[in-house]
PDB file of N, CA and C in Angstrom:
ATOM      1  N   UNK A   1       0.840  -1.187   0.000  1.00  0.00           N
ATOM      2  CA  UNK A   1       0.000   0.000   0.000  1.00  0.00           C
ATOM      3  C   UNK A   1       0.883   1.247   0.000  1.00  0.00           C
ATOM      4  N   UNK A   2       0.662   2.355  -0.834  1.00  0.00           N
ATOM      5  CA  UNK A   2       1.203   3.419  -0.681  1.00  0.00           C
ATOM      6  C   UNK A   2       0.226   4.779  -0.520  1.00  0.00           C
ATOM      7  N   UNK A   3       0.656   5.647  -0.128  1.00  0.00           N
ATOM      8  CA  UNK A   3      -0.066   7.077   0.079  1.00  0.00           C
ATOM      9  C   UNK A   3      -0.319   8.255  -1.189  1.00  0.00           C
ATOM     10  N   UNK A   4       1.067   7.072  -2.118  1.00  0.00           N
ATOM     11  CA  UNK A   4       0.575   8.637  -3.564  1.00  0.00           C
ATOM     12  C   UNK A   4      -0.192   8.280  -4.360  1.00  0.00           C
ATOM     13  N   UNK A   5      -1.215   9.218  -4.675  1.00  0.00           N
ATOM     14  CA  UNK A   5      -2.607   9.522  -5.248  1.00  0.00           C
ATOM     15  C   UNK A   5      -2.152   8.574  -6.701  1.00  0.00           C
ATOM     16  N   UNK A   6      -3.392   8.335  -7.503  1.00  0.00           N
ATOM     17  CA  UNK A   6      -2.388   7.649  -9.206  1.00  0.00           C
ATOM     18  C   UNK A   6      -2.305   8.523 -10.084  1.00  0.00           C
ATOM     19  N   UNK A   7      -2.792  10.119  -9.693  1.00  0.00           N
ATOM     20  CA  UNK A   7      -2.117  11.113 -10.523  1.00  0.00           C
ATOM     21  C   UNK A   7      -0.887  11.027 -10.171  1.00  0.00           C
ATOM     22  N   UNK A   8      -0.250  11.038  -8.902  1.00  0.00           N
ATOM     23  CA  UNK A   8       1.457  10.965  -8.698  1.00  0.00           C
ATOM     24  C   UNK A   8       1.975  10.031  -9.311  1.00  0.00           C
ATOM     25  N   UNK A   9       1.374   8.890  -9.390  1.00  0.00           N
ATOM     26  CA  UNK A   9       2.101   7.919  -9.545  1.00  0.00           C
ATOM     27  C   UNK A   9       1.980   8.026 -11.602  1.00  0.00           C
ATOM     28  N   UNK A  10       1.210   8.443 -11.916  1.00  0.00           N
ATOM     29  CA  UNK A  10       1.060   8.370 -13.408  1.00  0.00           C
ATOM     30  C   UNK A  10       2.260   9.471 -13.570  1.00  0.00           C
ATOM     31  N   UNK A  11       2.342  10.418 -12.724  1.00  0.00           N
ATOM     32  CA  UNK A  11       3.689  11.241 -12.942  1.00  0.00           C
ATOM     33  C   UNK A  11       4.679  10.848 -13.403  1.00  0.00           C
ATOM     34  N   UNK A  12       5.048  10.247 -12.013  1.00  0.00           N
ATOM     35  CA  UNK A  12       6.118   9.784 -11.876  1.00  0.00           C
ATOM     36  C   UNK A  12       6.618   8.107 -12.857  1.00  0.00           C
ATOM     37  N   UNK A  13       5.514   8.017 -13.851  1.00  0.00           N
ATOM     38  CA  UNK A  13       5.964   6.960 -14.834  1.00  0.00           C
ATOM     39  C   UNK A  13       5.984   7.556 -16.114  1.00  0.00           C
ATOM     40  N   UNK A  14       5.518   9.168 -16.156  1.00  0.00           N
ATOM     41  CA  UNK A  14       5.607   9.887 -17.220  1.00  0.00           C
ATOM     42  C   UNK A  14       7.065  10.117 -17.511  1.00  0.00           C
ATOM     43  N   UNK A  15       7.719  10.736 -16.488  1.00  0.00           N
ATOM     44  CA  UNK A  15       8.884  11.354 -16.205  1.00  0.00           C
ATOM     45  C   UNK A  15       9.726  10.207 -16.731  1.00  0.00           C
ATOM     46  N   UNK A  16       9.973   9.049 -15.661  1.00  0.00           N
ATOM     47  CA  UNK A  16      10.802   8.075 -15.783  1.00  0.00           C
ATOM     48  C   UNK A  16      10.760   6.799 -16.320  1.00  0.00           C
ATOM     49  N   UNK A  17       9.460   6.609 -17.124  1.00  0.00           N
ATOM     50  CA  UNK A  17       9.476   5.238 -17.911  1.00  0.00           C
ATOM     51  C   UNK A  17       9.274   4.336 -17.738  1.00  0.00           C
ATOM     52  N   UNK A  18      10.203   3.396 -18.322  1.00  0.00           N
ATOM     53  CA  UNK A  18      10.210   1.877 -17.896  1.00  0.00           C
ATOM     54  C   UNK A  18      11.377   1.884 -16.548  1.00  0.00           C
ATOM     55  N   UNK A  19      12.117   2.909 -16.394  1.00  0.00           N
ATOM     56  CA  UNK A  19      12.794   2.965 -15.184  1.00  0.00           C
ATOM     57  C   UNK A  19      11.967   1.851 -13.682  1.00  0.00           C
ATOM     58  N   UNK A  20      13.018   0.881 -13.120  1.00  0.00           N
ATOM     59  CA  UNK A  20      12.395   0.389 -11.931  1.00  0.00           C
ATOM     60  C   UNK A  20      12.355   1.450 -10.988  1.00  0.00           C
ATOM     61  N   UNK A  21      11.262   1.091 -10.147  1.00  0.00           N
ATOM     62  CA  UNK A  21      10.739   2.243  -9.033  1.00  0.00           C
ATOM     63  C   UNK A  21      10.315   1.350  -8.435  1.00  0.00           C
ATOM     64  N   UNK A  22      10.215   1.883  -6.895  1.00  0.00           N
ATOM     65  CA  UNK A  22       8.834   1.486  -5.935  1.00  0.00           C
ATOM     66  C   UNK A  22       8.649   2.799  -5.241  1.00  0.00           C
ATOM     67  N   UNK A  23       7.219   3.095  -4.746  1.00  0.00           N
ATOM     68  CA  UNK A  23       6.525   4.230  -3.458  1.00  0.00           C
ATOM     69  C   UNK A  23       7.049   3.603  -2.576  1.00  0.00           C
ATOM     70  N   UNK A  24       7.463   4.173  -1.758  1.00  0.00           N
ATOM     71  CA  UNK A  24       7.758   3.896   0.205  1.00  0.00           C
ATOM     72  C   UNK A  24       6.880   5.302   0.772  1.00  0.00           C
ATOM     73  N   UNK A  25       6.673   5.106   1.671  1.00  0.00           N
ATOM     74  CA  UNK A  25       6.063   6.268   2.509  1.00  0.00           C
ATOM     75  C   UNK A  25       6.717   5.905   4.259  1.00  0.00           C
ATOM     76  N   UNK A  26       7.347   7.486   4.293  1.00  0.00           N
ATOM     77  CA  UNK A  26       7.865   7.420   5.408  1.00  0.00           C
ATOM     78  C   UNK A  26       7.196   7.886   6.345  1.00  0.00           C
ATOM     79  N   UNK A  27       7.223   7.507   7.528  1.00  0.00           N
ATOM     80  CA  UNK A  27       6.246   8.249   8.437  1.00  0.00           C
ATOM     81  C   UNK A  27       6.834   7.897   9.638  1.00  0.00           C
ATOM     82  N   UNK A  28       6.186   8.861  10.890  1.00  0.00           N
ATOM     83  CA  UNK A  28       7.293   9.107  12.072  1.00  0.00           C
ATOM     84  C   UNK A  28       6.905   7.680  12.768  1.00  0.00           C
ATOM     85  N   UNK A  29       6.767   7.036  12.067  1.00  0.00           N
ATOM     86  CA  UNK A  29       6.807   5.528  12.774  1.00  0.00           C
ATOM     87  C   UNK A  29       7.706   4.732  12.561  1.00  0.00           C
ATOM     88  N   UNK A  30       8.688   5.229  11.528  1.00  0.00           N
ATOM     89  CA  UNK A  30       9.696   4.393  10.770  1.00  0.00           C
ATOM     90  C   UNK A  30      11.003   5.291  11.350  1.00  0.00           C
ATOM     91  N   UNK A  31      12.144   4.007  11.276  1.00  0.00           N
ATOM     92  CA  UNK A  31      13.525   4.720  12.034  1.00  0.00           C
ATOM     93  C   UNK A  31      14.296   5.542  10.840  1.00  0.00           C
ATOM     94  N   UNK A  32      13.665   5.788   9.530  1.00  0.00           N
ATOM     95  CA  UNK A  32      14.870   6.589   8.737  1.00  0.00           C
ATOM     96  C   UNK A  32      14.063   8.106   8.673  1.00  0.00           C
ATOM     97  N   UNK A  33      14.483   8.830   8.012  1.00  0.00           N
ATOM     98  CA  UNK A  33      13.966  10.491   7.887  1.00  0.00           C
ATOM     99  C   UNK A  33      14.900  11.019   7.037  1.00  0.00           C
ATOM    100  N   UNK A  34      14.249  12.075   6.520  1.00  0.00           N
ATOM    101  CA  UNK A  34      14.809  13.272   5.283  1.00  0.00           C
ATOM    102  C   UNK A  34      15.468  14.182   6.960  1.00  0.00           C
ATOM    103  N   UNK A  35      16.453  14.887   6.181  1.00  0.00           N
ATOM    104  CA  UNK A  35      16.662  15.727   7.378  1.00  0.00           C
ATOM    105  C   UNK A  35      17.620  16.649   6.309  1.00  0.00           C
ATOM    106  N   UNK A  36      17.452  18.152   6.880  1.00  0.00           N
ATOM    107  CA  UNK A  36      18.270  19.116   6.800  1.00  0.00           C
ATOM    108  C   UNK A  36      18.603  20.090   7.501  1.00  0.00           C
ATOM    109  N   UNK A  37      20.088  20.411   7.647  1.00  0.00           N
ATOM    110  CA  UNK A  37      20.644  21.439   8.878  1.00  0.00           C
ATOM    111  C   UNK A  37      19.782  22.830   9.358  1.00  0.00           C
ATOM    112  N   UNK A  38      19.223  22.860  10.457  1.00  0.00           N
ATOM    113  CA  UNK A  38      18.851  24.089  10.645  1.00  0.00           C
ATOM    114  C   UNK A  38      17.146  24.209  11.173  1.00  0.00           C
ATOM    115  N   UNK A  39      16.581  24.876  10.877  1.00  0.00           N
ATOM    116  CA  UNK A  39      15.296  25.255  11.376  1.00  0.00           C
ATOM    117  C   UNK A  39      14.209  24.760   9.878  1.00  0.00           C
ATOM    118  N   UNK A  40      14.965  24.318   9.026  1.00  0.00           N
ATOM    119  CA  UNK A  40      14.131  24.729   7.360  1.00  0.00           C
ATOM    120  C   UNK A  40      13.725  22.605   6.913  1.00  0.00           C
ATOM    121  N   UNK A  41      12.824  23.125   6.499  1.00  0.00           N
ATOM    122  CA  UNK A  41      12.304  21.429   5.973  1.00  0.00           C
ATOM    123  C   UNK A  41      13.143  20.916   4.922  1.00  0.00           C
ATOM    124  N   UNK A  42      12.806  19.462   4.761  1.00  0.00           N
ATOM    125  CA  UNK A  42      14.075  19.120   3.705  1.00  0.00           C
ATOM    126  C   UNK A  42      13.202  19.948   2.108  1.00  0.00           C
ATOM    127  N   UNK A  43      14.017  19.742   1.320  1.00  0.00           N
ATOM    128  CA  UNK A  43      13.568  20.570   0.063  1.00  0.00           C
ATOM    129  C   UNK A  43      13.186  19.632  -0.852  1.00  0.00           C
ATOM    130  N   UNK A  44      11.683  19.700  -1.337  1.00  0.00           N
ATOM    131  CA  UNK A  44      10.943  18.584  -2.147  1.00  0.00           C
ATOM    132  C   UNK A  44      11.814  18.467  -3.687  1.00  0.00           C
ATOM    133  N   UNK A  45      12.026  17.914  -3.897  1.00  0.00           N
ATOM    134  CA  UNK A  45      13.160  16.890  -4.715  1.00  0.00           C
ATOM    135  C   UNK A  45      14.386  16.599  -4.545  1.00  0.00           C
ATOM    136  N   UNK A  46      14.766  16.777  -3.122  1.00  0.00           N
ATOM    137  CA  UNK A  46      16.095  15.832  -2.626  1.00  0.00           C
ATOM    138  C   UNK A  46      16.321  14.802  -2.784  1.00  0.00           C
ATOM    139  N   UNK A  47      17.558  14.613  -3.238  1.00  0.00           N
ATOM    140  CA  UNK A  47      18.234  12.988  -3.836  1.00  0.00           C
ATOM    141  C   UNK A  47      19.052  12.339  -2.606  1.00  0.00           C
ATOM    142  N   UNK A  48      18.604  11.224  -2.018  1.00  0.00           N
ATOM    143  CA  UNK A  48      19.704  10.521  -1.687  1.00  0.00           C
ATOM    144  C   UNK A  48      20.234   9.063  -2.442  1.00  0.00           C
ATOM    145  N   UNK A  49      21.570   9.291  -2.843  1.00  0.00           N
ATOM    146  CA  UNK A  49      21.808   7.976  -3.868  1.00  0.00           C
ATOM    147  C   UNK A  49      22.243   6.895  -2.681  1.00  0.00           C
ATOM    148  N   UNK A  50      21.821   5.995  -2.915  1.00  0.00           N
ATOM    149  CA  UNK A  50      21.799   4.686  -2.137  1.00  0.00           C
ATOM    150  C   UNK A  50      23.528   3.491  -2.509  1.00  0.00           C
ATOM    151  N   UNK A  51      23.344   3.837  -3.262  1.00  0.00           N
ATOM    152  CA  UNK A  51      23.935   2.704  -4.259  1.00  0.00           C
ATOM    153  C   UNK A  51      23.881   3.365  -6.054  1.00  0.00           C
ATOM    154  N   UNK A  52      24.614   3.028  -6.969  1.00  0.00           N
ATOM    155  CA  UNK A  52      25.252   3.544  -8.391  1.00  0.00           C
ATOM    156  C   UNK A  52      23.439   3.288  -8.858  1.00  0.00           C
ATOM    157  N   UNK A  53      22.716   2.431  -8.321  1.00  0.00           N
ATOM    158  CA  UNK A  53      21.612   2.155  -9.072  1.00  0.00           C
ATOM    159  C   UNK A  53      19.958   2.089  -8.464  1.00  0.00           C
ATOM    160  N   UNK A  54      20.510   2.792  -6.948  1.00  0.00           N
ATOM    161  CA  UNK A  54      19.339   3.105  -6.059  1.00  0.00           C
ATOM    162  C   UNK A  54      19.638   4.180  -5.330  1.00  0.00           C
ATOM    163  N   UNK A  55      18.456   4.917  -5.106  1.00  0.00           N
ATOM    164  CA  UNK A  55      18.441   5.961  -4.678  1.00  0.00           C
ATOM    165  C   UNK A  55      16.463   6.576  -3.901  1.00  0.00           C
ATOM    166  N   UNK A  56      16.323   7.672  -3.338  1.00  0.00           N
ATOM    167  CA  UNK A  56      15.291   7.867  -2.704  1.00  0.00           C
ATOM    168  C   UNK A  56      15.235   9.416  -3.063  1.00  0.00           C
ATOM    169  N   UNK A  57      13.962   9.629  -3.343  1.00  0.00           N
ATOM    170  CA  UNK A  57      13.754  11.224  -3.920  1.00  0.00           C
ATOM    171  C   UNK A  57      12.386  11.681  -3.117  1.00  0.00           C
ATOM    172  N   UNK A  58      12.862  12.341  -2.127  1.00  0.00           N
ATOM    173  CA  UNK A  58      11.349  13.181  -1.051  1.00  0.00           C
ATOM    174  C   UNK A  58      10.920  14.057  -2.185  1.00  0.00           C
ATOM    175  N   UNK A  59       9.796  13.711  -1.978  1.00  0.00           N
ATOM    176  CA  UNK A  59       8.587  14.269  -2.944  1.00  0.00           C
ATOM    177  C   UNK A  59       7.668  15.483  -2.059  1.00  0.00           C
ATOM    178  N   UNK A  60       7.781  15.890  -1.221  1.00  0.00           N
ATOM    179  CA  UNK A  60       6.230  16.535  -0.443  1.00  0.00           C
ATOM    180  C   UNK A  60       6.942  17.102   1.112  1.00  0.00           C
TER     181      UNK A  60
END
């Protein structure tokens, strides 16, 4: 189950294709988090690359 609407998700197969993907939804129930220095929210299209061929992109 994921939280983005299937306009997002039709987006996000516009953009990137046949590219593999999956939705995750993070929520303060889970031990990882977006984070950035200071008082300011993380900034909606931050990349973290995981690996040469995975990676996680905060959306919202």
């Amino acid at each position: 189950m994921t939280l983005f609407s299937e306009d997002e998700i039709d987006g996000f197969d516009e953009v990137i294709g046949t590219t593999a993907r999956d939705f995750v939804t993070v929520s303060p129930h889970h031990d990882f988090r977006f984070a950035r220095f200071g008082q300011y929210p993380v900034l909606r299209g931050s990349l973290i690359n995981l690996t040469d061929n995975q990676c996680l992109l905060f959306t919202s």
